[in-house]
PDB file of N, CA and C in Angstrom:
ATOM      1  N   UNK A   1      20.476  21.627   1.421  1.00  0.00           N
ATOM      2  CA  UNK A   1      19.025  21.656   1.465  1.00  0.00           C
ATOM      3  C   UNK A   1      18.525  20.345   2.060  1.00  0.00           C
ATOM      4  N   UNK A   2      17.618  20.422   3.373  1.00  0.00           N
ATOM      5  CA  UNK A   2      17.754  18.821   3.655  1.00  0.00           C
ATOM      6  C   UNK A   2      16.021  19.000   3.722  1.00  0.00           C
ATOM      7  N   UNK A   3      15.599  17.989   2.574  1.00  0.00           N
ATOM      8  CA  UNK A   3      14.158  17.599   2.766  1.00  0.00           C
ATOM      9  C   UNK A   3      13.678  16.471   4.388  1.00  0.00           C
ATOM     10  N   UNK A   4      12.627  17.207   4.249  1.00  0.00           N
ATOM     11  CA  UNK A   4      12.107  16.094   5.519  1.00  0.00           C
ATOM     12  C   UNK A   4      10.613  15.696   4.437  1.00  0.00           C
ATOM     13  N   UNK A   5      10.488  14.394   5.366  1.00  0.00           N
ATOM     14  CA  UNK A   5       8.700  14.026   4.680  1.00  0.00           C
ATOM     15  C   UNK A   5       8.411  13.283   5.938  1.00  0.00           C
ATOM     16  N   UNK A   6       7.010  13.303   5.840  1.00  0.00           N
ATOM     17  CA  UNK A   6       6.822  12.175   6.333  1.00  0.00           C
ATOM     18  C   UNK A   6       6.149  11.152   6.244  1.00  0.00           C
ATOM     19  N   UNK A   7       6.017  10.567   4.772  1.00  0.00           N
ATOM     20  CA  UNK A   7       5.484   9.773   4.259  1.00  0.00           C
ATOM     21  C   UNK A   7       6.161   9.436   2.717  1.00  0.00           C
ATOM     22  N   UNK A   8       7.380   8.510   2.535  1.00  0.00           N
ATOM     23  CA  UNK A   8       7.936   8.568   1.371  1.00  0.00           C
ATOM     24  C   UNK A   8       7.105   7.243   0.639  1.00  0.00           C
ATOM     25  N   UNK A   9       6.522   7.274  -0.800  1.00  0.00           N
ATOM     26  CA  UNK A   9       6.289   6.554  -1.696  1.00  0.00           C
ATOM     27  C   UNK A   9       7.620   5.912  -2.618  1.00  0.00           C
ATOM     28  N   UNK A  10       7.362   4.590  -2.570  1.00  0.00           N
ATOM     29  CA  UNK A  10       8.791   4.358  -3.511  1.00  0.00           C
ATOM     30  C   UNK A  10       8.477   3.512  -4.079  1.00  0.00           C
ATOM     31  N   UNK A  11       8.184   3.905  -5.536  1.00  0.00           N
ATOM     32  CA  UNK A  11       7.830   3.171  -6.838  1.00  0.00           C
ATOM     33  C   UNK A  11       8.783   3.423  -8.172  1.00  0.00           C
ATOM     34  N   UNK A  12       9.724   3.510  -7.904  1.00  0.00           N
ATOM     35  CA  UNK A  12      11.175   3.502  -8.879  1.00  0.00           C
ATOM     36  C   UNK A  12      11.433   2.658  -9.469  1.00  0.00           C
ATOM     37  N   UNK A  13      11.268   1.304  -9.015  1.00  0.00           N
ATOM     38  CA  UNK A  13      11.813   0.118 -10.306  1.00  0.00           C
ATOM     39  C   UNK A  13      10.870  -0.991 -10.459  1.00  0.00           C
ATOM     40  N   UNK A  14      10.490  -1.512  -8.783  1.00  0.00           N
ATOM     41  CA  UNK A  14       9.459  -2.241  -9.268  1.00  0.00           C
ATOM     42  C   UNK A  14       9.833  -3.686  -9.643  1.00  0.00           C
ATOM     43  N   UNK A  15       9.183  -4.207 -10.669  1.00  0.00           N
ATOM     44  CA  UNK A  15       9.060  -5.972 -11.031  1.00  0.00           C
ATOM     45  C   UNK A  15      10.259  -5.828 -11.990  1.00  0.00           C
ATOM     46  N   UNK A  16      10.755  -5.142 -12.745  1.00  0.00           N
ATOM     47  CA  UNK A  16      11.525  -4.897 -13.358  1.00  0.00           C
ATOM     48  C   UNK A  16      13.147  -5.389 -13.335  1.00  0.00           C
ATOM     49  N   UNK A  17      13.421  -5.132 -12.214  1.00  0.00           N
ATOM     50  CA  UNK A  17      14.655  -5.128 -11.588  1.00  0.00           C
ATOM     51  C   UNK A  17      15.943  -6.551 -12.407  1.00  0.00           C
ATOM     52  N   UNK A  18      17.055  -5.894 -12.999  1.00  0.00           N
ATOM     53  CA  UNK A  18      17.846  -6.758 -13.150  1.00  0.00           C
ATOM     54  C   UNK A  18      19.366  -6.561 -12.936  1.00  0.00           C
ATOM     55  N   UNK A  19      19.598  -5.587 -11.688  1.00  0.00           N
ATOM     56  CA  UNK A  19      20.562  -5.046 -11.723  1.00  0.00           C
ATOM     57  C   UNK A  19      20.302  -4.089 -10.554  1.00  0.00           C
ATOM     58  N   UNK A  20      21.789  -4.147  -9.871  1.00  0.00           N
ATOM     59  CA  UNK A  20      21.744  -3.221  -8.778  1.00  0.00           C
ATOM     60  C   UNK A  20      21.131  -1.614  -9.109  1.00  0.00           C
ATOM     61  N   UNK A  21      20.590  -0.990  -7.965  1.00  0.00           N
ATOM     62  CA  UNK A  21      20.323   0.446  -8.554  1.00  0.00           C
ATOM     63  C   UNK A  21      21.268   1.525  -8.636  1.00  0.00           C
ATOM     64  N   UNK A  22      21.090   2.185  -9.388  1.00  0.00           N
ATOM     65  CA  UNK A  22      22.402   3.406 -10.319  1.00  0.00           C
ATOM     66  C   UNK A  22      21.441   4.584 -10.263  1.00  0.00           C
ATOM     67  N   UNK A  23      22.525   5.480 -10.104  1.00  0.00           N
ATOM     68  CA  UNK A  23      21.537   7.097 -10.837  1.00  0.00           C
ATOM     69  C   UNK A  23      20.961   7.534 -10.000  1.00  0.00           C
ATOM     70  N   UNK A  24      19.988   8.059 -10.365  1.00  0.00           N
ATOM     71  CA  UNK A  24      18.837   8.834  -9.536  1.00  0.00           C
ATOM     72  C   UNK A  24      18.189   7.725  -8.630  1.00  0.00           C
ATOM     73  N   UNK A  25      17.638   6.767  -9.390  1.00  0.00           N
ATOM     74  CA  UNK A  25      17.304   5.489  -8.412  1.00  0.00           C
ATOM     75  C   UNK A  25      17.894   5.340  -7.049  1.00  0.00           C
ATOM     76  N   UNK A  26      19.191   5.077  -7.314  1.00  0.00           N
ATOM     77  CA  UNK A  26      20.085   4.887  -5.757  1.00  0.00           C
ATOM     78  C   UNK A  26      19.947   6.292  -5.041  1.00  0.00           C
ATOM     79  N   UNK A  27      20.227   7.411  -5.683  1.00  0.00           N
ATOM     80  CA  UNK A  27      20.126   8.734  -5.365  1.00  0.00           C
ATOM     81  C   UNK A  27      18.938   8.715  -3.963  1.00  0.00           C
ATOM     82  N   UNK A  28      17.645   8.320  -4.662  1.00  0.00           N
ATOM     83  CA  UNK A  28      16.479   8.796  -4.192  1.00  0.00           C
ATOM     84  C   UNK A  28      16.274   7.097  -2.950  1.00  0.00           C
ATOM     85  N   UNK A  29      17.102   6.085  -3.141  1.00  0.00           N
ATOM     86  CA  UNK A  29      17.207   5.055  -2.405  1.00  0.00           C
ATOM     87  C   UNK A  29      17.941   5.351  -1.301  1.00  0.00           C
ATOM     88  N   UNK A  30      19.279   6.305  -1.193  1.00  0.00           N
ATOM     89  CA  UNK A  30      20.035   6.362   0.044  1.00  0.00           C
ATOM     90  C   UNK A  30      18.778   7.936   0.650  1.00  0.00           C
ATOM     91  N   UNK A  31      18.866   8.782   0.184  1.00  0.00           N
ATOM     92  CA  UNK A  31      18.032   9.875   0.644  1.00  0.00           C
ATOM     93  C   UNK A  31      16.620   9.178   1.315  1.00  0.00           C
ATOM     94  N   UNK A  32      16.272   8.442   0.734  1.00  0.00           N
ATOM     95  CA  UNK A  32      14.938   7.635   1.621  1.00  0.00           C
ATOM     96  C   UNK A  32      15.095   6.905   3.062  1.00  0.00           C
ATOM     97  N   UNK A  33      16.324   5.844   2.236  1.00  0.00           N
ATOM     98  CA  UNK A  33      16.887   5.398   3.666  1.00  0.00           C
ATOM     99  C   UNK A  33      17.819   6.037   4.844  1.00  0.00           C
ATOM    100  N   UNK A  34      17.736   7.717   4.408  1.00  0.00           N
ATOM    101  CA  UNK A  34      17.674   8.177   5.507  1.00  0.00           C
ATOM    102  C   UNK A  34      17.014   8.883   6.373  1.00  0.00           C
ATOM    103  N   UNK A  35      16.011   8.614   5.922  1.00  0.00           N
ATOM    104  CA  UNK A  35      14.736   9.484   6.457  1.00  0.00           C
ATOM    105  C   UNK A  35      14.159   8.537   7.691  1.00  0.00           C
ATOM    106  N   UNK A  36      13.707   9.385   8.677  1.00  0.00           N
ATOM    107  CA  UNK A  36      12.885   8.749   9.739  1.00  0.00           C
ATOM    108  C   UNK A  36      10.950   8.342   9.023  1.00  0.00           C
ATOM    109  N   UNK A  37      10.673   8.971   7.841  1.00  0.00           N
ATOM    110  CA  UNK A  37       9.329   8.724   7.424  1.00  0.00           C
ATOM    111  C   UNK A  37       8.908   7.276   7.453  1.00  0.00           C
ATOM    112  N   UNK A  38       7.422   7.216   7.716  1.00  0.00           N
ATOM    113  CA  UNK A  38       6.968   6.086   6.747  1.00  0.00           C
ATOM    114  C   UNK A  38       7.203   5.752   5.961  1.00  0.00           C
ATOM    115  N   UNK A  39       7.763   4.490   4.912  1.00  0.00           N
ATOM    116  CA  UNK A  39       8.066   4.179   3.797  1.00  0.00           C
ATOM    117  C   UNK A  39       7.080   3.043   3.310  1.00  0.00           C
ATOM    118  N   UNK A  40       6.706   3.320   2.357  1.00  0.00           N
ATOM    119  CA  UNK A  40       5.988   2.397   1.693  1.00  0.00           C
ATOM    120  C   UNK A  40       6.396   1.860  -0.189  1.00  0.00           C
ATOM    121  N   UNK A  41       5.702   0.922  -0.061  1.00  0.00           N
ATOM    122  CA  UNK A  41       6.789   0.498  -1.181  1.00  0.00           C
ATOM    123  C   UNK A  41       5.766  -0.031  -2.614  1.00  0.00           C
ATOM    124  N   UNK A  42       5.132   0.726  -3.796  1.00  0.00           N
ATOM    125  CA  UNK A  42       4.264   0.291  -4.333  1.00  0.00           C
ATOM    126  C   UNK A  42       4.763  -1.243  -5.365  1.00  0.00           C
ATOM    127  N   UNK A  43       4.478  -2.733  -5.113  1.00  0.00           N
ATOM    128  CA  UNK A  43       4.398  -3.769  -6.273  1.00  0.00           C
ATOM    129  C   UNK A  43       5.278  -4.560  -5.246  1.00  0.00           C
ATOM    130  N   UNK A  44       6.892  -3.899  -5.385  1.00  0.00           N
ATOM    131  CA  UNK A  44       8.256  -4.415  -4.970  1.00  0.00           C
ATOM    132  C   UNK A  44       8.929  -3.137  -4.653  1.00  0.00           C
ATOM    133  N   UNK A  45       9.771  -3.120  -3.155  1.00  0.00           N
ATOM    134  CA  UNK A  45      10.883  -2.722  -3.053  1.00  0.00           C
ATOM    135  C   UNK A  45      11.954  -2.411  -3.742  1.00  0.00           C
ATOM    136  N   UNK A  46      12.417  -1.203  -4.044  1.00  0.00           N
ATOM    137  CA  UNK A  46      13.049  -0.733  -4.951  1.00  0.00           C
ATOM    138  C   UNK A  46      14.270  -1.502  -4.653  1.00  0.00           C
ATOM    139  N   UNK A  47      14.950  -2.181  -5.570  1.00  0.00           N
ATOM    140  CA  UNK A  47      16.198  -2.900  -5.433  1.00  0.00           C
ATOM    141  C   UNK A  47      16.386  -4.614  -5.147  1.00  0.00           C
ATOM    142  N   UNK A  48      14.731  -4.856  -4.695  1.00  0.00           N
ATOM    143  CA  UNK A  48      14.557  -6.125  -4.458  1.00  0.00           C
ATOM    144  C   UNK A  48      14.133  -7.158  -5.732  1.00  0.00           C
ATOM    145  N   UNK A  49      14.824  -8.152  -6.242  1.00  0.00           N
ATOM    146  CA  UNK A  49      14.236  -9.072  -6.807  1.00  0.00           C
ATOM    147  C   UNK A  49      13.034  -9.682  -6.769  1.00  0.00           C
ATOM    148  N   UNK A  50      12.251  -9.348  -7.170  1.00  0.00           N
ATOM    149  CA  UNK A  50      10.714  -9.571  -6.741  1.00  0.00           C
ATOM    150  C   UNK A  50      10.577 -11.395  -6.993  1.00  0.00           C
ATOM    151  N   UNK A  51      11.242 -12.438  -7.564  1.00  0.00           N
ATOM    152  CA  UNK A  51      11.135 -13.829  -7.505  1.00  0.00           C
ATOM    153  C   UNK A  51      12.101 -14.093  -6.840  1.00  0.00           C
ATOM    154  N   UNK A  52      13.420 -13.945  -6.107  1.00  0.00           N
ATOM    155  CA  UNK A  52      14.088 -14.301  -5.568  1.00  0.00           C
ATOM    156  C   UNK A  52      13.928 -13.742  -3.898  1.00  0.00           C
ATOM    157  N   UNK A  53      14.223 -12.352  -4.007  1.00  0.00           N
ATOM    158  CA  UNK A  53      14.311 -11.529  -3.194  1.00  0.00           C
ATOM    159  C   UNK A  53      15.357 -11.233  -2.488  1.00  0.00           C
ATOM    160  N   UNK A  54      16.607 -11.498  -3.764  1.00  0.00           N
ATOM    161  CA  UNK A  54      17.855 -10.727  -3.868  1.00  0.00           C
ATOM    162  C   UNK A  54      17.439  -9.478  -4.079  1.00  0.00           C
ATOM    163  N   UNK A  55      18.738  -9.089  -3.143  1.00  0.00           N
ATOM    164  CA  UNK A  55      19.055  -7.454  -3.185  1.00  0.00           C
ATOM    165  C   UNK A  55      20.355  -7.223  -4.159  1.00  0.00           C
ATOM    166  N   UNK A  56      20.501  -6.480  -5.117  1.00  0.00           N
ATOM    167  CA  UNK A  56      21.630  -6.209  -5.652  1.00  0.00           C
ATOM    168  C   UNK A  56      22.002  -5.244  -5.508  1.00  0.00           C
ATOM    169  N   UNK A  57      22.985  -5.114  -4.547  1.00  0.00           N
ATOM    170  CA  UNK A  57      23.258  -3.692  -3.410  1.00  0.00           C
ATOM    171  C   UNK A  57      22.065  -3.062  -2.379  1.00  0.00           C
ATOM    172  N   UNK A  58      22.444  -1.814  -3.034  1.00  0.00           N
ATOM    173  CA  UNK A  58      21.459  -1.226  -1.914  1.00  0.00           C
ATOM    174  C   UNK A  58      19.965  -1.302  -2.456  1.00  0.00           C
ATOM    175  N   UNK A  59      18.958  -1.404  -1.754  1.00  0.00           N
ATOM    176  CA  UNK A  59      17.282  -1.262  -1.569  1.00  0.00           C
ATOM    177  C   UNK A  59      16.767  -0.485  -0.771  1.00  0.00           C
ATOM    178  N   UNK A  60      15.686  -0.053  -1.511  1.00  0.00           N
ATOM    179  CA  UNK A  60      14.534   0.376  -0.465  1.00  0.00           C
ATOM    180  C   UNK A  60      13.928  -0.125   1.413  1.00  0.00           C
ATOM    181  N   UNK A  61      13.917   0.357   1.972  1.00  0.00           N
ATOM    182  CA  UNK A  61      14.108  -0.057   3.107  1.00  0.00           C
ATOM    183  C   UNK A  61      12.520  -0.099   3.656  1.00  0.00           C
ATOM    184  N   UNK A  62      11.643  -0.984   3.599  1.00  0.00           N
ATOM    185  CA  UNK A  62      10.257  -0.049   3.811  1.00  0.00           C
ATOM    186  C   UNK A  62       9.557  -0.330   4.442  1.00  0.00           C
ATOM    187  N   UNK A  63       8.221   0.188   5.233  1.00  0.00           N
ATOM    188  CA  UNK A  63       7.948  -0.435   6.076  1.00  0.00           C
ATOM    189  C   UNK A  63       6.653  -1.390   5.779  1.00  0.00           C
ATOM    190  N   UNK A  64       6.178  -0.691   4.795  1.00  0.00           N
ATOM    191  CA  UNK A  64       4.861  -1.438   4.425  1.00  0.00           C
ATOM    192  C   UNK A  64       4.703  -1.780   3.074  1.00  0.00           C
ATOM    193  N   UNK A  65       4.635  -3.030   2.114  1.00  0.00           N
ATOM    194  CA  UNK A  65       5.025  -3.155   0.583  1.00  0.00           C
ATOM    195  C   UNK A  65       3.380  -3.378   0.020  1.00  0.00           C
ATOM    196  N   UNK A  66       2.867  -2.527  -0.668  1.00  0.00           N
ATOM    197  CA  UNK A  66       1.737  -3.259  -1.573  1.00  0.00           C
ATOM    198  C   UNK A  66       1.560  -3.534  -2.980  1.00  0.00           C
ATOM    199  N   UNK A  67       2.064  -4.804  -2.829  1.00  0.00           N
ATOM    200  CA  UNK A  67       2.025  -5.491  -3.833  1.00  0.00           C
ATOM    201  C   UNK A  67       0.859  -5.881  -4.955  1.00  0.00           C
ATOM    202  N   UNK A  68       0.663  -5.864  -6.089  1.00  0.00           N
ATOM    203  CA  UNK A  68      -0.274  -5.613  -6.929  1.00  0.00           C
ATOM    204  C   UNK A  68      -0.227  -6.953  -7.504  1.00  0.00           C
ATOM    205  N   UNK A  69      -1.928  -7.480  -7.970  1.00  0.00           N
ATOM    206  CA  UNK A  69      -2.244  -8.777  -8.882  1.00  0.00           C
ATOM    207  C   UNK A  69      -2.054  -9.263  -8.090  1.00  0.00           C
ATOM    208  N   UNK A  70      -0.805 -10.186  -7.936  1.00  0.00           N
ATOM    209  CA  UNK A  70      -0.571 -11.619  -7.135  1.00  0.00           C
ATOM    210  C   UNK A  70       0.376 -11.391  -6.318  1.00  0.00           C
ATOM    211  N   UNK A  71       0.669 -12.057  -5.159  1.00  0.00           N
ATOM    212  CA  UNK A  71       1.816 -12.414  -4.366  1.00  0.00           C
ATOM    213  C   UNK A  71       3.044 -12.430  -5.325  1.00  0.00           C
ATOM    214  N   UNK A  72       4.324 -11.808  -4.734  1.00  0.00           N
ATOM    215  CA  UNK A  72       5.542 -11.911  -5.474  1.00  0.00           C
ATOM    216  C   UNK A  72       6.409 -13.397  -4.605  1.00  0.00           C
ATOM    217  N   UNK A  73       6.818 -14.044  -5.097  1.00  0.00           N
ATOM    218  CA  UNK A  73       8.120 -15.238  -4.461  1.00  0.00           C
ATOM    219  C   UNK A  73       8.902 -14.873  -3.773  1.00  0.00           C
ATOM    220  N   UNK A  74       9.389 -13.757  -4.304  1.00  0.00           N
ATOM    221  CA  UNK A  74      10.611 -12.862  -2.912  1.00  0.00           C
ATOM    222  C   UNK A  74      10.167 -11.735  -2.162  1.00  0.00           C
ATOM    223  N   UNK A  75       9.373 -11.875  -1.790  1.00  0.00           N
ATOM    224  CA  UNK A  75       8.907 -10.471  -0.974  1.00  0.00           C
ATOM    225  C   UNK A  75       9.038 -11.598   0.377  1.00  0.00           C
ATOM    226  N   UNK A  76       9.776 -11.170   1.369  1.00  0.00           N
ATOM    227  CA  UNK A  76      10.125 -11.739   2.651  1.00  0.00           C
ATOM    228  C   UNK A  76       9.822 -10.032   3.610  1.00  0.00           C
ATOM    229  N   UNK A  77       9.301 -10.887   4.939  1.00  0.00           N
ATOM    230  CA  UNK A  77       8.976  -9.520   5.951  1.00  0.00           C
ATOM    231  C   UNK A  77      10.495  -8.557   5.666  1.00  0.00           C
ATOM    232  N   UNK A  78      11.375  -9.529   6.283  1.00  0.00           N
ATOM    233  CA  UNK A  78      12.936  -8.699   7.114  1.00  0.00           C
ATOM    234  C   UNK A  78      12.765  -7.471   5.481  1.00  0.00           C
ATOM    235  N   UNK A  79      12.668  -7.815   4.267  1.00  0.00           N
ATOM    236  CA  UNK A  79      12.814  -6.546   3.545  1.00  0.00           C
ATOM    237  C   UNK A  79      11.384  -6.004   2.720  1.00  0.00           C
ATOM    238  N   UNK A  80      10.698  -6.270   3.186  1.00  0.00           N
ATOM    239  CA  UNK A  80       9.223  -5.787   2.718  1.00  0.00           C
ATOM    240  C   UNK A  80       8.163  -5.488   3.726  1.00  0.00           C
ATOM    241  N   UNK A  81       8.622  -5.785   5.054  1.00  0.00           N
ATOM    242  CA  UNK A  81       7.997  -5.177   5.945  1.00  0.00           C
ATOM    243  C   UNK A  81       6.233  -5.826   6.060  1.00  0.00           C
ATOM    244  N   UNK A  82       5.273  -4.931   6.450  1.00  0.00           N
ATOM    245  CA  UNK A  82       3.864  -5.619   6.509  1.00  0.00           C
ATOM    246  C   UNK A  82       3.524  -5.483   5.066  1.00  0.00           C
ATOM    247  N   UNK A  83       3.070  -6.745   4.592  1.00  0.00           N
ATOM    248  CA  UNK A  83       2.289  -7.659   3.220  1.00  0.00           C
ATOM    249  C   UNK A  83       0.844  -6.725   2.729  1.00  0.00           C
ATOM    250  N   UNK A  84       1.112  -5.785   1.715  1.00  0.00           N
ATOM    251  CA  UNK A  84      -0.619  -5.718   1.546  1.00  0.00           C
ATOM    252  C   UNK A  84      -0.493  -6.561  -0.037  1.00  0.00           C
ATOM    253  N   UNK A  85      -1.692  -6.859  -0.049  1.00  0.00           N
ATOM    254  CA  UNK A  85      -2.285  -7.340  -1.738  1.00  0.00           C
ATOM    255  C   UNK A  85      -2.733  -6.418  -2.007  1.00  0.00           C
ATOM    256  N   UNK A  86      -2.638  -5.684  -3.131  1.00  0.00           N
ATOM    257  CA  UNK A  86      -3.971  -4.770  -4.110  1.00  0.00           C
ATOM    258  C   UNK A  86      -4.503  -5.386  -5.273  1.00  0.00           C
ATOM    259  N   UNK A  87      -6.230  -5.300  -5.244  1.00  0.00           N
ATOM    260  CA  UNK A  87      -7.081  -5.707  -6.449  1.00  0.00           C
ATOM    261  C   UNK A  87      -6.491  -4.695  -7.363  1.00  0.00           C
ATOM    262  N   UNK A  88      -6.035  -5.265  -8.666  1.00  0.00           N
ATOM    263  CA  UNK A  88      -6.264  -4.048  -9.710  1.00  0.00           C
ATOM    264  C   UNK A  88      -6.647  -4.601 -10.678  1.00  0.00           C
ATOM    265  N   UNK A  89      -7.992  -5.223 -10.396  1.00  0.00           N
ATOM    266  CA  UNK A  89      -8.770  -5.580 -11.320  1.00  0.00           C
ATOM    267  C   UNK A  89      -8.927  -6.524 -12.603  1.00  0.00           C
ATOM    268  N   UNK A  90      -7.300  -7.177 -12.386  1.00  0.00           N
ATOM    269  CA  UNK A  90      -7.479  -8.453 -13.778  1.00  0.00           C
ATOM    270  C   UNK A  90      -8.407  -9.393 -13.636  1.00  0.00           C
ATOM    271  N   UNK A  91      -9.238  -9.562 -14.815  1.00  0.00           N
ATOM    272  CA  UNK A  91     -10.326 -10.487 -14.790  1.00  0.00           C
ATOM    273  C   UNK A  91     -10.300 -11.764 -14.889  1.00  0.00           C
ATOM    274  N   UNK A  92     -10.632 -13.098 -14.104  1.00  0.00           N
ATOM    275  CA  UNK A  92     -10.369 -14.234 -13.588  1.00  0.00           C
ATOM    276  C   UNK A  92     -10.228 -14.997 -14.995  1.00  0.00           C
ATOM    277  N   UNK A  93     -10.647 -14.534 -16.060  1.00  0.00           N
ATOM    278  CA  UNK A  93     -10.040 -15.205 -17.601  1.00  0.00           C
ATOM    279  C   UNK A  93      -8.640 -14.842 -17.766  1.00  0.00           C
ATOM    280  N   UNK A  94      -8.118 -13.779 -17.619  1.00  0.00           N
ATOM    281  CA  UNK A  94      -6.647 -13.680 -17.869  1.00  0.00           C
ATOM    282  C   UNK A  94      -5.781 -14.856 -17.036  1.00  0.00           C
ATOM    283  N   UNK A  95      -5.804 -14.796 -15.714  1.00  0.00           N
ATOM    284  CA  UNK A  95      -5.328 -16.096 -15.120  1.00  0.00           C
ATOM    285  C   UNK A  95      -5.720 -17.569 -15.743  1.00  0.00           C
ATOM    286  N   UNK A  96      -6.930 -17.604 -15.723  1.00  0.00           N
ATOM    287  CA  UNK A  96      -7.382 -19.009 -16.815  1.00  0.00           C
ATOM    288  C   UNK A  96      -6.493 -19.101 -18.151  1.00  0.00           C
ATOM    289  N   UNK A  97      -6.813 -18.319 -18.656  1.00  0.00           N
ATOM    290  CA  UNK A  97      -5.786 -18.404 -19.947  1.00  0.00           C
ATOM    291  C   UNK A  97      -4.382 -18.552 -19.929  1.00  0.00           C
ATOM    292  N   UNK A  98      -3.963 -18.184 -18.632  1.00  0.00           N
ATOM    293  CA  UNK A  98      -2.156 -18.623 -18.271  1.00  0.00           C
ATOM    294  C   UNK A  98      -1.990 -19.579 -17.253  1.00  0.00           C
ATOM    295  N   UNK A  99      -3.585 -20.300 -17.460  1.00  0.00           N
ATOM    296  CA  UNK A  99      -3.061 -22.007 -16.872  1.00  0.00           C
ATOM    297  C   UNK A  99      -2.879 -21.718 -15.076  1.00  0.00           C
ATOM    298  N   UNK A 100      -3.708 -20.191 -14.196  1.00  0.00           N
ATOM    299  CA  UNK A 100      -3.708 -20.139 -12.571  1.00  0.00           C
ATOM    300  C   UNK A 100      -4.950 -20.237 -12.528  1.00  0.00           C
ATOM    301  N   UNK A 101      -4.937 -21.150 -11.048  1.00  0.00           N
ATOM    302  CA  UNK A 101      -6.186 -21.456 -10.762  1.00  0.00           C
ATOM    303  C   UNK A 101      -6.343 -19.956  -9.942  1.00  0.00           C
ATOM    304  N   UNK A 102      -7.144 -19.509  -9.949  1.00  0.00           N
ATOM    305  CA  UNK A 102      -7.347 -18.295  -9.344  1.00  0.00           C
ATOM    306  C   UNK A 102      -8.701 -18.084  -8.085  1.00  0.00           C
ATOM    307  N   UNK A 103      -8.425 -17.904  -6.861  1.00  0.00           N
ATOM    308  CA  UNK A 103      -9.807 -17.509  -6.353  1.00  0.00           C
ATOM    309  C   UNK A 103      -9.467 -16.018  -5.804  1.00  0.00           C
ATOM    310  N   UNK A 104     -10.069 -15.112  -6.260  1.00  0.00           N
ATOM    311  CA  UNK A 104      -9.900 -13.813  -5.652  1.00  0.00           C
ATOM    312  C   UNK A 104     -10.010 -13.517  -3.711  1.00  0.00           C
ATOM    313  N   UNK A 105      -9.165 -13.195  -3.322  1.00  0.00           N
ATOM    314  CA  UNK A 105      -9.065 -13.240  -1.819  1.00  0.00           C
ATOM    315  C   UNK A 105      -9.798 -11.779  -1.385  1.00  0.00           C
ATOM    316  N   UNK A 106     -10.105 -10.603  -2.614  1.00  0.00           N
ATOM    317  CA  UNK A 106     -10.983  -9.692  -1.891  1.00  0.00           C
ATOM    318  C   UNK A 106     -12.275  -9.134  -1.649  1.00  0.00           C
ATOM    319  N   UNK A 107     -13.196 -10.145  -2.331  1.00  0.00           N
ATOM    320  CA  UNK A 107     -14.349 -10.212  -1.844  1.00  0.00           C
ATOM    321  C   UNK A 107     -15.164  -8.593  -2.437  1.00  0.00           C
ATOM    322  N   UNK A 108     -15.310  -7.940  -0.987  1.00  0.00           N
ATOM    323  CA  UNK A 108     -15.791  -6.923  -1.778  1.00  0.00           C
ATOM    324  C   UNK A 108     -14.558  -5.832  -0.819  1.00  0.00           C
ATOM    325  N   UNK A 109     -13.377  -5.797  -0.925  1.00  0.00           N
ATOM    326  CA  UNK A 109     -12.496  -5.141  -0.346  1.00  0.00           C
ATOM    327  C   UNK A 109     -11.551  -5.072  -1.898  1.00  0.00           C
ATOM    328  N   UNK A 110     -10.589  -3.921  -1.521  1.00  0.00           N
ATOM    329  CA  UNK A 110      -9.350  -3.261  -2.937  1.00  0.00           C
ATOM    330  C   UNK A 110      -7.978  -3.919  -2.081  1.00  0.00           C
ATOM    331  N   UNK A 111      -7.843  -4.086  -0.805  1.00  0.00           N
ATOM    332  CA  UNK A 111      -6.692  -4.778  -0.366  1.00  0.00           C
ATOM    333  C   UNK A 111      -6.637  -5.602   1.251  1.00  0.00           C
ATOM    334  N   UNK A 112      -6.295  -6.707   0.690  1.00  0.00           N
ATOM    335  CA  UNK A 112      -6.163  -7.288   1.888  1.00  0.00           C
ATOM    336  C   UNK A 112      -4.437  -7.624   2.294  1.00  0.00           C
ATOM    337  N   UNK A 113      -4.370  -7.950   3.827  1.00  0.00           N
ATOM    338  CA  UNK A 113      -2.863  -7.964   4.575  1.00  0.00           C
ATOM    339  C   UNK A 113      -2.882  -9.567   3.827  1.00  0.00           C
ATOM    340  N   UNK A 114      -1.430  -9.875   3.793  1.00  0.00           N
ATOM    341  CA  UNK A 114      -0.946 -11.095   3.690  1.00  0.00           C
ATOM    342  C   UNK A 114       0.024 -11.660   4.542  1.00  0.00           C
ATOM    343  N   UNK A 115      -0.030 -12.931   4.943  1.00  0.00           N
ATOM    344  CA  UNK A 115       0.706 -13.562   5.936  1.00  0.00           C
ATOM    345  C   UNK A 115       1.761 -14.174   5.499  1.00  0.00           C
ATOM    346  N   UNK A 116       3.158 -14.147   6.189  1.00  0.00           N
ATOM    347  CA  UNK A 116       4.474 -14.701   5.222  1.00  0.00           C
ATOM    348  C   UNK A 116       4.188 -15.987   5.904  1.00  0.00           C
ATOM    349  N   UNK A 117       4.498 -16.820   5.371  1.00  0.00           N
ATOM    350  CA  UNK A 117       4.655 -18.230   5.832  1.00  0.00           C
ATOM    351  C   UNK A 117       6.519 -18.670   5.948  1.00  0.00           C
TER     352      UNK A 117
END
């Protein structure tokens, strides 16, 4: 049975990650990465260390990552492809209270592109 798409979502592990992917995870990780679709990647790349941006084995391959709250440390282009930010709405006291200076970058927009340095 060979699925086609053309638009795969891949939100499987996420910030989470402490360990290569197993199971259905990898399952739905090699079946993705063989697809010609769009891939997009909701937070973090499935398989990617979101502070390092070790891979432990195989990952998500994707083309576009939108990342939620704040910038992640390991999100690099070569495996996260084009940078979005998404607002999801934490209120500028929660950062105060964990000691970030915070200025919101979206104004009156839900996501803006980010530039890798």
């Amino acid at each position: 049975d060979e699925t086609k798409a053309d638009i795969i979502v891949d939100a499987i592990i996420g910030y989470s990650l402490t360990d290569n992917p197993r199971g259905r995870a990898l399952q739905f990780i090699d079946w993705a990465n063989s697809q010609t679709a769009k891939k997009i990647s909701l937070d973090v790349p499935s398989g990617i260390d979101s502070t390092s941006g070790e891979s432990y084995g195989e990952y998500f391959h994707t083309n576009i990552t939108l990342t939620l709250a704040l910038p992640k440390t390991g999100l690099t282009e070569e495996k996260c492809g084009k940078l979005l930010l998404g607002d999801i709405g934490i209120p500028k006291v929660v950062y105060d209270k964990i000691g970030i200076e915070y200025q919101s970058p979206f104004k009156n927009r839900f996501v803006v592109e980010l530039n890798y340095k």
